[in-house]
Protein backbone atom coordinates (compact mmCIF):
# COMPACT_ATOMS: atom_id res chain seq x y z
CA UNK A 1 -14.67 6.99 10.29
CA UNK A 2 -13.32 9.14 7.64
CA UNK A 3 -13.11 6.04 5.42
CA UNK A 4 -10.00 7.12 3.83
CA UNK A 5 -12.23 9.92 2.45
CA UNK A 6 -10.63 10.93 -1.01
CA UNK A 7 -7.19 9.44 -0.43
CA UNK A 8 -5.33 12.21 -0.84
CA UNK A 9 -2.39 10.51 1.06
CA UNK A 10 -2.43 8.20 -2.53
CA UNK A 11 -1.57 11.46 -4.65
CA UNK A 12 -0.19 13.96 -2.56
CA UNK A 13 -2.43 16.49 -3.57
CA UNK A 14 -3.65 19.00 -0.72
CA UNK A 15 -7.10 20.06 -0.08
CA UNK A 16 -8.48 23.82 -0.52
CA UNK A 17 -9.49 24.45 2.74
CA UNK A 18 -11.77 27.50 0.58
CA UNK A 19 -13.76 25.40 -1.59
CA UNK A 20 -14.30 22.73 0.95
CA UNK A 21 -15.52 24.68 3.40
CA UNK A 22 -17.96 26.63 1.08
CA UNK A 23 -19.61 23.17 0.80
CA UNK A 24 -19.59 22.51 4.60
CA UNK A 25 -21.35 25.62 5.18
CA UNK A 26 -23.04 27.01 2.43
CA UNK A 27 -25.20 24.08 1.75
CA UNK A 28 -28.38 22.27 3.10
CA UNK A 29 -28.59 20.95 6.49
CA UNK A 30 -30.73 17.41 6.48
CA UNK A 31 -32.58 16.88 9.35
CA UNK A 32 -32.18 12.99 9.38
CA UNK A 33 -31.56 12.18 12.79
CA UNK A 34 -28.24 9.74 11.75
CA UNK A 35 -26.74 12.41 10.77
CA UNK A 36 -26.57 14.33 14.05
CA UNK A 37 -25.96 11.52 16.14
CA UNK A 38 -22.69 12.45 16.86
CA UNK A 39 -23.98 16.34 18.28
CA UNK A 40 -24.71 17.87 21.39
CA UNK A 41 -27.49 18.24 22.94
CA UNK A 42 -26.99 22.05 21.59
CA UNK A 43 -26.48 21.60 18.35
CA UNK A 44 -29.69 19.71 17.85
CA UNK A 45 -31.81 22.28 19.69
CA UNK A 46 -30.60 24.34 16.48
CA UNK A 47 -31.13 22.60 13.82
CA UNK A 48 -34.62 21.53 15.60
CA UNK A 49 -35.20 25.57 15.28
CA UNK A 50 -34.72 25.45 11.92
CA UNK A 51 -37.19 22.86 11.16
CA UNK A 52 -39.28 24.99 12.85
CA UNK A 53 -38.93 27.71 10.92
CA UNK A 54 -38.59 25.64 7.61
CA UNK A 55 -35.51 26.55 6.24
CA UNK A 56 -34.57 24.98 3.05
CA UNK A 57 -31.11 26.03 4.51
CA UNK A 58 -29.32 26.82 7.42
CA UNK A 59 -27.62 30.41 7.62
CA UNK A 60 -26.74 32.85 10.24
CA UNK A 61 -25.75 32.02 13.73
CA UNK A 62 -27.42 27.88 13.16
CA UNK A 63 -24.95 27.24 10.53
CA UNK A 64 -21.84 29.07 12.15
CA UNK A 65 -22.95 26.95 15.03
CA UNK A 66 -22.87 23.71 12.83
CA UNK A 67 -19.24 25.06 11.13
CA UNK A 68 -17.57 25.66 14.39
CA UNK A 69 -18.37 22.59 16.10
CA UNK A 70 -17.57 20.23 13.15
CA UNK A 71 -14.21 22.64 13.29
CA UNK A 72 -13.63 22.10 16.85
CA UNK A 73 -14.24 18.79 16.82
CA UNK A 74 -11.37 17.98 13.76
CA UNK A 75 -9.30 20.20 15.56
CA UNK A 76 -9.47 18.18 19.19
CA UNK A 77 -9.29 14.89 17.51
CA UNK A 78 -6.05 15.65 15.56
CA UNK A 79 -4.52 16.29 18.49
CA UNK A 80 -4.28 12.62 19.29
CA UNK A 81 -3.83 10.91 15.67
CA UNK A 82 -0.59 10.97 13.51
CA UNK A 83 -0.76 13.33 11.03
CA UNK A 84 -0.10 11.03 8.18
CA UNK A 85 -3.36 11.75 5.51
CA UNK A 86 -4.47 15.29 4.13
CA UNK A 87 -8.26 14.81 4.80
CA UNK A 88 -11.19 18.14 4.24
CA UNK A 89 -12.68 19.56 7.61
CA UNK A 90 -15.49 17.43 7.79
CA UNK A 91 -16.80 14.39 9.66
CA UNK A 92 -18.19 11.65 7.95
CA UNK A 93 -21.26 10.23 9.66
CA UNK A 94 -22.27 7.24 7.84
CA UNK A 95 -23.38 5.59 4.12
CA UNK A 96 -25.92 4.05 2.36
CA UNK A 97 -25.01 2.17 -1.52
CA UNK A 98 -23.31 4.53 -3.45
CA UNK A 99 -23.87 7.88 -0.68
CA UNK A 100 -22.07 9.12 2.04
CA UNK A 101 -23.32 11.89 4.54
CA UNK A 102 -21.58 14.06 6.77
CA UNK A 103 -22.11 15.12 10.15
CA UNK A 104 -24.23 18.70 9.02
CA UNK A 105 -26.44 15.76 7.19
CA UNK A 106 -24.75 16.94 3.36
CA UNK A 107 -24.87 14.06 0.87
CA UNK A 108 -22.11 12.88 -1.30
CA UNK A 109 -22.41 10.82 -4.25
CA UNK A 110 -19.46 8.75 -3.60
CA UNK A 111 -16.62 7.67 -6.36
CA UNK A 112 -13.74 6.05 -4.10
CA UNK A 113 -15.51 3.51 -2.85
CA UNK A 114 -13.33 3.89 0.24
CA UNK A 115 -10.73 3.59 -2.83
CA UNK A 116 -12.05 0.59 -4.61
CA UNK A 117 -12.80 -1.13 -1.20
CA UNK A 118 -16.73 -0.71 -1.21
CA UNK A 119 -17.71 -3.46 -3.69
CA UNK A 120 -21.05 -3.66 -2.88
CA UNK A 121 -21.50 0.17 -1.15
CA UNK A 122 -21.88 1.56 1.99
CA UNK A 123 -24.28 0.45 4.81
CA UNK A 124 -24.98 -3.48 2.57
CA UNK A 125 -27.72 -5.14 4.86
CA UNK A 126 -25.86 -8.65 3.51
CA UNK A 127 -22.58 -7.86 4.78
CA UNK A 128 -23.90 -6.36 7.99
CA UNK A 129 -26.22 -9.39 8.59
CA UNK A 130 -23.06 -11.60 8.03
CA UNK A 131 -20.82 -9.49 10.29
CA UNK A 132 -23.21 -9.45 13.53
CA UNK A 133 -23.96 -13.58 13.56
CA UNK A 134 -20.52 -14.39 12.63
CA UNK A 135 -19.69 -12.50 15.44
CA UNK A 136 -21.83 -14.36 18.04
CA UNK A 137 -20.39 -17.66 16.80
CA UNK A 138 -16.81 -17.18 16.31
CA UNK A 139 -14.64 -14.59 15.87
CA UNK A 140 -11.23 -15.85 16.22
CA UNK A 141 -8.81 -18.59 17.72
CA UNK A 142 -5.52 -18.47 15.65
CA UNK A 143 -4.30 -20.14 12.55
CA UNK A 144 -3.34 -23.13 14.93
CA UNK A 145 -6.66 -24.57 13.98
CA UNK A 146 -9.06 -24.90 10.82
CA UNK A 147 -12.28 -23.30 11.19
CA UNK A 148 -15.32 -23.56 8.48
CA UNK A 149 -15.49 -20.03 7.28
CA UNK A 150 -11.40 -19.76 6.49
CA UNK A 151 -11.68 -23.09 4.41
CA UNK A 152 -14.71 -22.14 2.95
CA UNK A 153 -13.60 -19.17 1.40
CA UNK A 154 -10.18 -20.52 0.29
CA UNK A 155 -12.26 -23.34 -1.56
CA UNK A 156 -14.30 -20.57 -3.35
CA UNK A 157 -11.79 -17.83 -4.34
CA UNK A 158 -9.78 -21.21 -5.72
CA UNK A 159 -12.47 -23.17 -7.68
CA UNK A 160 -13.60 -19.25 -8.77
CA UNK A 161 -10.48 -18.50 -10.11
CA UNK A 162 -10.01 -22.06 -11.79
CA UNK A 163 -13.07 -21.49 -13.64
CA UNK A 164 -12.54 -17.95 -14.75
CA UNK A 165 -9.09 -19.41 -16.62
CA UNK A 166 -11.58 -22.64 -18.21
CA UNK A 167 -14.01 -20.09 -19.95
CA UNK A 168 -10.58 -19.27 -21.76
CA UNK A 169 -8.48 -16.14 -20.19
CA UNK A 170 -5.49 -15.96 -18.91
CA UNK A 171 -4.32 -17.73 -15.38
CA UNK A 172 -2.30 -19.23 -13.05
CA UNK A 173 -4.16 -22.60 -13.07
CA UNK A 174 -4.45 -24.21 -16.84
CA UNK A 175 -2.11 -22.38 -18.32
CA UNK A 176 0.45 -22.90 -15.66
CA UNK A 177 0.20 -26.80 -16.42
CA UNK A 178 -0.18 -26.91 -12.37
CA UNK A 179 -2.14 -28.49 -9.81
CA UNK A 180 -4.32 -26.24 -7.35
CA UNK A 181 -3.11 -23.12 -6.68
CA UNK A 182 -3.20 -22.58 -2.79
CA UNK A 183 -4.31 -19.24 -0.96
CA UNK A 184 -2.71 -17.46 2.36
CA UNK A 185 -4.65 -14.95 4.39
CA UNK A 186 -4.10 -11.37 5.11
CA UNK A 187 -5.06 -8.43 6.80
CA UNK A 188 -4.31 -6.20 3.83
CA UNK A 189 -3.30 -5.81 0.60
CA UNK A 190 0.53 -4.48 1.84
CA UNK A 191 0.53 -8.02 3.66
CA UNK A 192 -0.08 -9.62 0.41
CA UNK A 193 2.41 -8.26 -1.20
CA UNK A 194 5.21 -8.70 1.22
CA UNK A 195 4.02 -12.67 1.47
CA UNK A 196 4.57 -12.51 -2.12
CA UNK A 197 7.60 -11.25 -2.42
CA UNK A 198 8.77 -13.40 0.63
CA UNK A 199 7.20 -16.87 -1.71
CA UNK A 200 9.17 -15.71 -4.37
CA UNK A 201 12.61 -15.09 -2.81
CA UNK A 202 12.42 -18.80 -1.05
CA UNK A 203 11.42 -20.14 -4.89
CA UNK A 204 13.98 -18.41 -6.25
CA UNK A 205 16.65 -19.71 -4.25
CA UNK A 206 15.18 -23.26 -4.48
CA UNK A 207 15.55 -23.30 -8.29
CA UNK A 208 18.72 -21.66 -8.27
CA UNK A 209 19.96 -24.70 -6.25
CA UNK A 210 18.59 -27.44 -7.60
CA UNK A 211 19.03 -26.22 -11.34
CA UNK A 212 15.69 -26.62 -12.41
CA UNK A 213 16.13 -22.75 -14.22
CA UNK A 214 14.57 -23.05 -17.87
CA UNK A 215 17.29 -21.44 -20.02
CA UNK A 216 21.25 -21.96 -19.33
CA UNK A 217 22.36 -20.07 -16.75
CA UNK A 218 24.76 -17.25 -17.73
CA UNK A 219 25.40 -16.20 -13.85
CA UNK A 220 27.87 -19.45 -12.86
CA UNK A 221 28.25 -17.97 -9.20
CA UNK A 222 24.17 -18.70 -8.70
CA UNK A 223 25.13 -22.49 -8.80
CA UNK A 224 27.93 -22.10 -5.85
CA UNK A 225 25.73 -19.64 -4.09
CA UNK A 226 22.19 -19.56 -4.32
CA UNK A 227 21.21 -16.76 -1.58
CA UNK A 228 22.26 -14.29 -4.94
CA UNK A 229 18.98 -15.02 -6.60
CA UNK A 230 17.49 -12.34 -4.61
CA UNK A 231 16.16 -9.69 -6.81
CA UNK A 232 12.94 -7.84 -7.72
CA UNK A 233 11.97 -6.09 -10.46
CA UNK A 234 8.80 -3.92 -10.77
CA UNK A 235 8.26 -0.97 -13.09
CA UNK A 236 7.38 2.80 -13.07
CA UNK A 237 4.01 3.99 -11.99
CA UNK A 238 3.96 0.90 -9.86
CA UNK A 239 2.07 1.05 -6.00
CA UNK A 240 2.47 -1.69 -3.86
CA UNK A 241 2.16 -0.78 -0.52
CA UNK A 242 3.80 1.42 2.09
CA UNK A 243 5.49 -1.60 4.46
CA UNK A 244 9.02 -1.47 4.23
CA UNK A 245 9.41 -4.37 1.24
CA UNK A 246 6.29 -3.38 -0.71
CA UNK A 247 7.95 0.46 -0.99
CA UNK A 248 11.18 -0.94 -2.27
CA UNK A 249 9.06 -2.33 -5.12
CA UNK A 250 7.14 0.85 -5.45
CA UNK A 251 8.89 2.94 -7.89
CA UNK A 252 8.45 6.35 -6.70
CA UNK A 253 10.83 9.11 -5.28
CA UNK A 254 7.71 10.74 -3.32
CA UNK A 255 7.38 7.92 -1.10
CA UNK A 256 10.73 5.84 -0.84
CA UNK A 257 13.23 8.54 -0.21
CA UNK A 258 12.28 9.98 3.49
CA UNK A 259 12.37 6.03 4.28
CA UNK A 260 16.05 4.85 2.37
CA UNK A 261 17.76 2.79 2.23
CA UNK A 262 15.07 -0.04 1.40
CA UNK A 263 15.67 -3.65 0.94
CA UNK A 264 18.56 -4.31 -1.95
CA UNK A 265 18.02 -5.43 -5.19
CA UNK A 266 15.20 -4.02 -6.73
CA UNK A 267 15.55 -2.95 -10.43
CA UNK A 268 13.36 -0.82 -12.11
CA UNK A 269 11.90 -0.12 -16.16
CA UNK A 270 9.56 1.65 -17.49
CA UNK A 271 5.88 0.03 -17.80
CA UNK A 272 4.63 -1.51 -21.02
CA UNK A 273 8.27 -0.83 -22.30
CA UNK A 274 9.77 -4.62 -23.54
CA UNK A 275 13.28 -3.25 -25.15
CA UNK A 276 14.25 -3.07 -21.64
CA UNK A 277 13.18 -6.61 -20.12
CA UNK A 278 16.21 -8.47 -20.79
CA UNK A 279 18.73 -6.41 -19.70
CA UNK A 280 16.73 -5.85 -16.06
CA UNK A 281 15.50 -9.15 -15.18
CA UNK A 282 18.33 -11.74 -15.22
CA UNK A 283 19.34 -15.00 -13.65
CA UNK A 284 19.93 -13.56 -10.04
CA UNK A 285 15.96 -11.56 -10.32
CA UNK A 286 13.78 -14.41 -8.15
CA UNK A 287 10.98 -12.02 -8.74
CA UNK A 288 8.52 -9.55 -10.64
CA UNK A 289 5.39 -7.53 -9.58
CA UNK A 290 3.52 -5.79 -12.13
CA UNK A 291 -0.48 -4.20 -11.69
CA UNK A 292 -2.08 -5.59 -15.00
CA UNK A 293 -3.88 -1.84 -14.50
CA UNK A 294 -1.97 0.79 -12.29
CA UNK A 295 -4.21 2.54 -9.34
CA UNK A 296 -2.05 5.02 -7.93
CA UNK A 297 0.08 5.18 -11.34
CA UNK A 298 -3.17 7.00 -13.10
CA UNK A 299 -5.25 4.12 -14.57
CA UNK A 300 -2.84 2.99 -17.08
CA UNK A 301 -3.39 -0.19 -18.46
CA UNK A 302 -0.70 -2.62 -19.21
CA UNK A 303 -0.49 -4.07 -23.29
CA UNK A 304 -0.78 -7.71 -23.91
CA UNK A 305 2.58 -7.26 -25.85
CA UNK A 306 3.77 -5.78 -22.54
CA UNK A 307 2.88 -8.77 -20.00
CA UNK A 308 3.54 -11.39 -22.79
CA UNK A 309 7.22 -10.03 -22.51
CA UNK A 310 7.01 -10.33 -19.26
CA UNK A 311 5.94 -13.57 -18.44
CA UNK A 312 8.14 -14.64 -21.46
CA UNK A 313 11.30 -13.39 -19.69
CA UNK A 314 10.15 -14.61 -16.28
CA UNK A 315 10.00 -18.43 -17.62
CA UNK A 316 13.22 -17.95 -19.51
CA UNK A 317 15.61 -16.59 -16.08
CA UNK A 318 13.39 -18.35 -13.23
CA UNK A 319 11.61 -15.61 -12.09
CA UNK A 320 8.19 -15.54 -10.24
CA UNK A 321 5.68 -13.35 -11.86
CA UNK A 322 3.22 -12.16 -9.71
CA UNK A 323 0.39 -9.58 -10.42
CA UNK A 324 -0.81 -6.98 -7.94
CA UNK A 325 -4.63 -7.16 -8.15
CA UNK A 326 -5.53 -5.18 -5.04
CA UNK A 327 -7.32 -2.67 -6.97
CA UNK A 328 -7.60 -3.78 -10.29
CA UNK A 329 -8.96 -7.39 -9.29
CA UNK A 330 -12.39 -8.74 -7.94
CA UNK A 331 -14.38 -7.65 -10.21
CA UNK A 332 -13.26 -4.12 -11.03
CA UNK A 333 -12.81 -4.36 -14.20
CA UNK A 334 -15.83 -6.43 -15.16
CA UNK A 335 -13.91 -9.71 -14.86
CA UNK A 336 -13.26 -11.96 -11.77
CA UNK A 337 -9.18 -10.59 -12.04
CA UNK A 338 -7.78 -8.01 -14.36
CA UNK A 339 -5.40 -10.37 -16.15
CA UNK A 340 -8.48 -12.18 -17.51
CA UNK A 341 -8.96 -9.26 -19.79
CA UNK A 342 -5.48 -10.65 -21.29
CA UNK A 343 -4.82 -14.18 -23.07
CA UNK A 344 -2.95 -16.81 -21.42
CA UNK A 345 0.13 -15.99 -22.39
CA UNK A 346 0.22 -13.99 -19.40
CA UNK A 347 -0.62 -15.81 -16.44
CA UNK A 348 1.76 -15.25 -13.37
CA UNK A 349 2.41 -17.44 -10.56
CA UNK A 350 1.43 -15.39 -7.77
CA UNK A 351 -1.88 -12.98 -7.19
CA UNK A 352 -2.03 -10.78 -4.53
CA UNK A 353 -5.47 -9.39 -3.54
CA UNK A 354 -7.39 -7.24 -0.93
CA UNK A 355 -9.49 -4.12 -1.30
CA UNK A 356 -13.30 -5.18 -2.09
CA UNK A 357 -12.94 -8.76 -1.10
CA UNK A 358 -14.83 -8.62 2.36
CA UNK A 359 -16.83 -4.86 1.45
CA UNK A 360 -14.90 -2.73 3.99
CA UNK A 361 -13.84 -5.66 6.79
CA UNK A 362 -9.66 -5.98 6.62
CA UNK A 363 -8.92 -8.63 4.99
CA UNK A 364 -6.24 -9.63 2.00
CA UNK A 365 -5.03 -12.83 0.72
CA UNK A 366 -2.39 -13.83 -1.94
CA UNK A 367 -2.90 -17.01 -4.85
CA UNK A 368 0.02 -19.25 -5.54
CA UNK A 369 0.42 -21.82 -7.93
CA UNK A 370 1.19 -24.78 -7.32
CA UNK A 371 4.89 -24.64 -8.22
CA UNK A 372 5.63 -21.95 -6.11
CA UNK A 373 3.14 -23.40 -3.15
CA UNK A 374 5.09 -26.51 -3.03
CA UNK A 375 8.40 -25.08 -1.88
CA UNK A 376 6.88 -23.03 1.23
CA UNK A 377 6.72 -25.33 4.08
CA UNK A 378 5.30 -24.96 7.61
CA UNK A 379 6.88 -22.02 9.35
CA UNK A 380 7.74 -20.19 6.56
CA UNK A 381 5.28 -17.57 7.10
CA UNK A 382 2.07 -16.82 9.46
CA UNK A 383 -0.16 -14.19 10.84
CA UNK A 384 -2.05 -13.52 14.49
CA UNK A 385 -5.65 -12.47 12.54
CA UNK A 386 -4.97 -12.91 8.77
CA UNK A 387 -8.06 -15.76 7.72
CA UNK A 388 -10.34 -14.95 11.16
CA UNK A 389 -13.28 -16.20 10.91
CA UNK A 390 -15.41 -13.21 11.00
CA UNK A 391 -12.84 -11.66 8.21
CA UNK A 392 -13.26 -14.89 6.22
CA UNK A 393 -17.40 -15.17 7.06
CA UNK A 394 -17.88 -11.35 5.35
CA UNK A 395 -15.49 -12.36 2.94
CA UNK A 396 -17.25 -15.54 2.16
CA UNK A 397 -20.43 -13.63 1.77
CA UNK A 398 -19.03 -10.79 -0.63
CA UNK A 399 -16.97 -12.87 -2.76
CA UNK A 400 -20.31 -15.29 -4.02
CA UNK A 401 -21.85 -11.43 -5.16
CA UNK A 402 -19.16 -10.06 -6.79
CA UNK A 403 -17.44 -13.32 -8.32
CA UNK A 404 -21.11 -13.86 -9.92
CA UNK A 405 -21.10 -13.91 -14.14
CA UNK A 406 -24.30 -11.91 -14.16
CA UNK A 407 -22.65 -9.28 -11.70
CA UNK A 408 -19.69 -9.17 -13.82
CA UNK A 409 -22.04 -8.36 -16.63
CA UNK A 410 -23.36 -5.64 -15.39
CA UNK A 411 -20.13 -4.17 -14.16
CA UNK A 412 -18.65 -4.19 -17.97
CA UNK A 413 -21.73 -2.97 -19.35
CA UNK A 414 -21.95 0.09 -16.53
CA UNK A 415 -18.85 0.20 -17.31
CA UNK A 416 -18.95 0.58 -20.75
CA UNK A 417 -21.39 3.81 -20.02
CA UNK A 418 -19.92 5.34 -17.61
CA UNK A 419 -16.81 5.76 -20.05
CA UNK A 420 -18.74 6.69 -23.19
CA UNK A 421 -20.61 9.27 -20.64
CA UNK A 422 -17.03 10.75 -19.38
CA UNK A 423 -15.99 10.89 -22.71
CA UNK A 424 -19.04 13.19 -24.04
CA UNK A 425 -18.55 15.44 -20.77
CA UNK A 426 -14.70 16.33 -21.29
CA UNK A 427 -15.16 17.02 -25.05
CA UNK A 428 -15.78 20.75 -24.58
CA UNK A 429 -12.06 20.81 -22.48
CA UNK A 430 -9.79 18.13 -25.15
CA UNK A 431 -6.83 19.54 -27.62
CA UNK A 432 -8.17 19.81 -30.50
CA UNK A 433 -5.59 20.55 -33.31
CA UNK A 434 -3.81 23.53 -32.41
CA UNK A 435 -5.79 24.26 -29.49
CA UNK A 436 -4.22 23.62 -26.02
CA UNK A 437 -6.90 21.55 -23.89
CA UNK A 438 -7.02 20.90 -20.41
CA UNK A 439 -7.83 17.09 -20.68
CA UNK A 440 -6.07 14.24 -22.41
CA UNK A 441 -8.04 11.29 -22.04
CA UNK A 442 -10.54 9.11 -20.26
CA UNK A 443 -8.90 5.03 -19.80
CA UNK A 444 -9.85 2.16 -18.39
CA UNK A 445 -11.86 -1.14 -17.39
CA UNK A 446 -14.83 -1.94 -16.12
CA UNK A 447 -15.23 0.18 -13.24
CA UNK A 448 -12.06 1.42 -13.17
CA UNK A 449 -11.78 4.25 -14.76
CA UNK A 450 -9.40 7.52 -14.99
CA UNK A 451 -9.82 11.18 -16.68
CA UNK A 452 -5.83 12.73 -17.27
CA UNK A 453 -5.61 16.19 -17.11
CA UNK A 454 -2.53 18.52 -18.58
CA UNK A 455 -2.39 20.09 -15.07
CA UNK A 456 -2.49 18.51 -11.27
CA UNK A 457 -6.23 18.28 -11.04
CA UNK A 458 -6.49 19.08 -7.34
CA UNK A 459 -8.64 22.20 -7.74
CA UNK A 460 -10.93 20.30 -9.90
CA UNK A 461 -11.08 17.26 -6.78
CA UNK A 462 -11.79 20.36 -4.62
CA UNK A 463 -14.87 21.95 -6.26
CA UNK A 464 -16.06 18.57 -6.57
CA UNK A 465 -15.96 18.19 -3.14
CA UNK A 466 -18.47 21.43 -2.91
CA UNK A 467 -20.73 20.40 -5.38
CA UNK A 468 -20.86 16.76 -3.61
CA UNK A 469 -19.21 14.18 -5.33
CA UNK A 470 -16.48 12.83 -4.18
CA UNK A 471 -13.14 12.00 -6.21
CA UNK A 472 -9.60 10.91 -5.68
CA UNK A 473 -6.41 11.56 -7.69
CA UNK A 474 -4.29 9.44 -8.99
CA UNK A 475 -0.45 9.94 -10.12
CA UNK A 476 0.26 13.75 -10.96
CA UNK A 477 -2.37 14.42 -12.95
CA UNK A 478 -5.69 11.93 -13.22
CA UNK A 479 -8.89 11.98 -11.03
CA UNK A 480 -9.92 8.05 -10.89
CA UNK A 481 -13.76 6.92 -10.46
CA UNK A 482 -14.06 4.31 -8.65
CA UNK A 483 -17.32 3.84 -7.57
CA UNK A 484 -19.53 1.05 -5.85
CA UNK A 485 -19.98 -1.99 -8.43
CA UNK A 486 -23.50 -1.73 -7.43
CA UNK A 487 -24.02 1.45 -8.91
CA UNK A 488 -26.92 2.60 -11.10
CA UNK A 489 -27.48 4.15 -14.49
CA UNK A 490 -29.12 6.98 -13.00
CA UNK A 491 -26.08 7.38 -10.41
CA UNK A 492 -23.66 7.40 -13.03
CA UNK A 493 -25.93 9.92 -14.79
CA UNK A 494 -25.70 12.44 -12.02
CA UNK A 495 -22.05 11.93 -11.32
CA UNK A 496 -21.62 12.82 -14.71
CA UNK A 497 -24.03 16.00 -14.06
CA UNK A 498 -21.87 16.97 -11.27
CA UNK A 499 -18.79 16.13 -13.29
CA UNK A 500 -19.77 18.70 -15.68
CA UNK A 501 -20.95 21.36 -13.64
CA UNK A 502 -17.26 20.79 -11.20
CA UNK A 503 -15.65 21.30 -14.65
CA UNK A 504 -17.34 24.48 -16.29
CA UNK A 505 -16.47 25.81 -12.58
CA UNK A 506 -12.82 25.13 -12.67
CA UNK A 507 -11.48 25.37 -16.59
């Protein structure tokens, strides 16, 4: 499986067929046997020649033998799949922690994580181990019944999150003044979000009926006609998800315009602007989605001033507040959610989440608070295979690692290097005074971090690619690293190695 290998469908950013295929052919062939599972009989007779003959590396007729197979091989596939991602010419054989290998046996130090997905790396014995004797006992029988490993995990994501807002951040439990929050199950984060947005419509038009609304209502036709408290707001740089809701509230040209008109009602602002905020969200907006860090916006990081406005303005017109977490949450950021880097003055009401939380298995969920939970009533919403058991069992399993305070630890303080380490390797390439540079910054959290460039930074992705390390872009013009959570010093030491070298090639 390609794995969603750098994700290029996230920034629109082609691939240099040149410089990718100067690393599929101009580099070492391993001999590992995984790696050439997938090969003919023929193919192994060649590299088993060059074994013979000790080659360091493959050249000649064995390597164009290598090249044109892996060639013909993408070229017969595509044949049968939609052509909906920009992915190199190379097959992906398998992984192990933070590595990926191809199909000639070259080695990637991998920094998507399958983008952000691979919380605890490729190839985990745990989750593997998890996956196979789940899947002798149970693997699914519909939400019509409760099964152990769906409850389970809803206990522990709850009672997780409960405790993450007692040690004194921000969230949707104490804060809120609210009972439990209650969780749904999902296949994927896109799910999550258009459960949210569905919650938040149907809470909307409750409050707009009964006249619960905080503030006085300046819209008198909402009291006659509830249905009008329909609308969304969400802000620039925002990615939600490609389903036909979750791109209405994804504010970008690139993607909504082949696919318009979208659902009505969705305003838009820019992000961690707050002069704006009253004039958007009014007494007819029933909801608003906001990343607490943007993924697909560039790593940009929302202020506290920015999400107290926010949440402020929410309370005051009625509105649901619910944070996208998909990439910024579980742990990404060296705390259990993103928002807990942020006081609680701004918790939302609704958190959707997906990406790491069962290591590569499909699953998503969203958080609700109470207030919200109360109002959604049998029927409202449902899924064939969101909560399975053998989605939930993985998930189960994953979550207790990556939910764990001395895990978190060690995510902030990697984290911590990692930037200070990217920082030192773009100095040579910042503006300094009058000088024009070709980088602007390194930002983030955690784990989740971002270098900006002045220029799209696809040739830089490219070479990167060739000197194997693998990288994905984000908005127009930043390269995020998003690596494994279980990644070590000495990992992030020769990323950074490759980094540097990838950079004195390109600028």
């Amino acid at each position: 499986m390609i794995l969603g290998l750098l994700a290029k469908r996230c920034s629109g950013v082609a691939y240099n067929g040149a410089a990718v295929k100067a690393r599929l052919t101009g580099t070492q062939l391993s001999l590992n046997t995984r790696s050439i599972r997938n090969f003919h009989d023929s193919d192994k007779q060649s590299l088993s020649m060059a074994k013979e003959l000790k080659q360091d590396s493959v050249s000649g007729p064995i390597k164009d033998q290598a090249e044109s197979k892996v060639s013909d091989q993408v070229a017969e596939y595509s044949k049968y799949m939609m052509n909906t991602y920009t992915r190199p010419p190379m097959l992906v054989d398998h992984g192990k922690g933070c590595y990926v290998y191809d199909t000639n046996g070259n080695k990637y130090l991998d920094m998507t994580a399958g983008i952000a997905v691979l919380a605890l790396g490729h190839g985990h014995e745990g989750v593997s181990k998890v996956l196979y004797e789940q899947s002798k006992n149970l693997n699914h029988v519909s939400n019509l019944f409760f099964t152990k490993e769906v409850c389970e995990l809803a206990k522990d994501v709850i009672e997780k999150t409960m405790s993450s807002y007692k040690e004194g951040n921000a969230g949707i439990y104490e804060n809120r003044n609210a009972s439990f929050p209650k969780i749904f199950f999902t296949n994927s984060g896109t799910e999550a979000t258009e459960g949210a947005l569905k919650f938040a419509r149907k809470y909307g038009k409750h409050i707009a009926s009964s006249g619960t609304m905080k503030v006085g209502n300046s819209d008198p036709t909402l009291a006659s006609d509830p249905n009008l408290k329909y609308h969304f707001h969400c802000f620039t740089g925002s990615f939600h998800g490609r389903s036909t809701g979750a791109l209405a509230v994804t504010s970008n040209p690139k993607y909504q315009t082949p696919f318009t008109p979208l659902i009505p009602g969705v305003t838009v602002s820019k992000f961690n602007e707050t002069r704006e905020l009253s004039s958007f969200i009014n007494e007819r907006t029933c909801g608003v989605i906001v990343e607490p860090i943007q993924g697909e916006g560039g790593i940009t990081e929302a202020t506290e001033e920015f999400l107290k406005a926010v949440r402020k303005r929410c309370d005051q017109v009625g509105a649901v507040l619910i944070y996208d977490e998909i990439q910024c949450g579980l742990g990404r950021t060296g705390k259990l959610w993103g928002h807990n880097n942020y006081s609680p003055e701004c918790s939302p009401d609704i958190i959707t989440l997906a990406k790491p939380l069962a290591n590569g298995f499909p699953i998503g969920a969203i958080i609700v608070s109470d207030k919200v939970s109360q109002v959604i009533k049998v029927g409202d919403h449902g899924s064939t295979f969101g909560g399975n058991p053998l989605g939930c069992a993985v998930g189960k399993y994953v979550f207790a690692q990556i939910s764990d305070n001395a895990f978190l630890s060690q995510v902030q303080e990697k984290g911590e290097y990692f930037k200070q380490e990217l920082q030192k390797a773009i100095e040579p390439y910042m503006a300094k005074g009058s000088s024009n540079g070709a980088i602007v910054e390194v930002r983030g959290k955690g784990l989740m971090l971002g270098v900006e460039f002045k220029e799209a930074p696809s040739s830089i992705v490219d070479q990167a690619l060739t000197n194997g390390l693998l990288l994905v872009a984000a908005g127009r013009n930043t390269i995020r690293f998003l690596p494994p959570l279980i990644i070590e010093k000495n990992e992030i030491d020769t990323c950074i190695q490759l980094f540097k070298k990838t950079l004195s090639e390109t600028l």
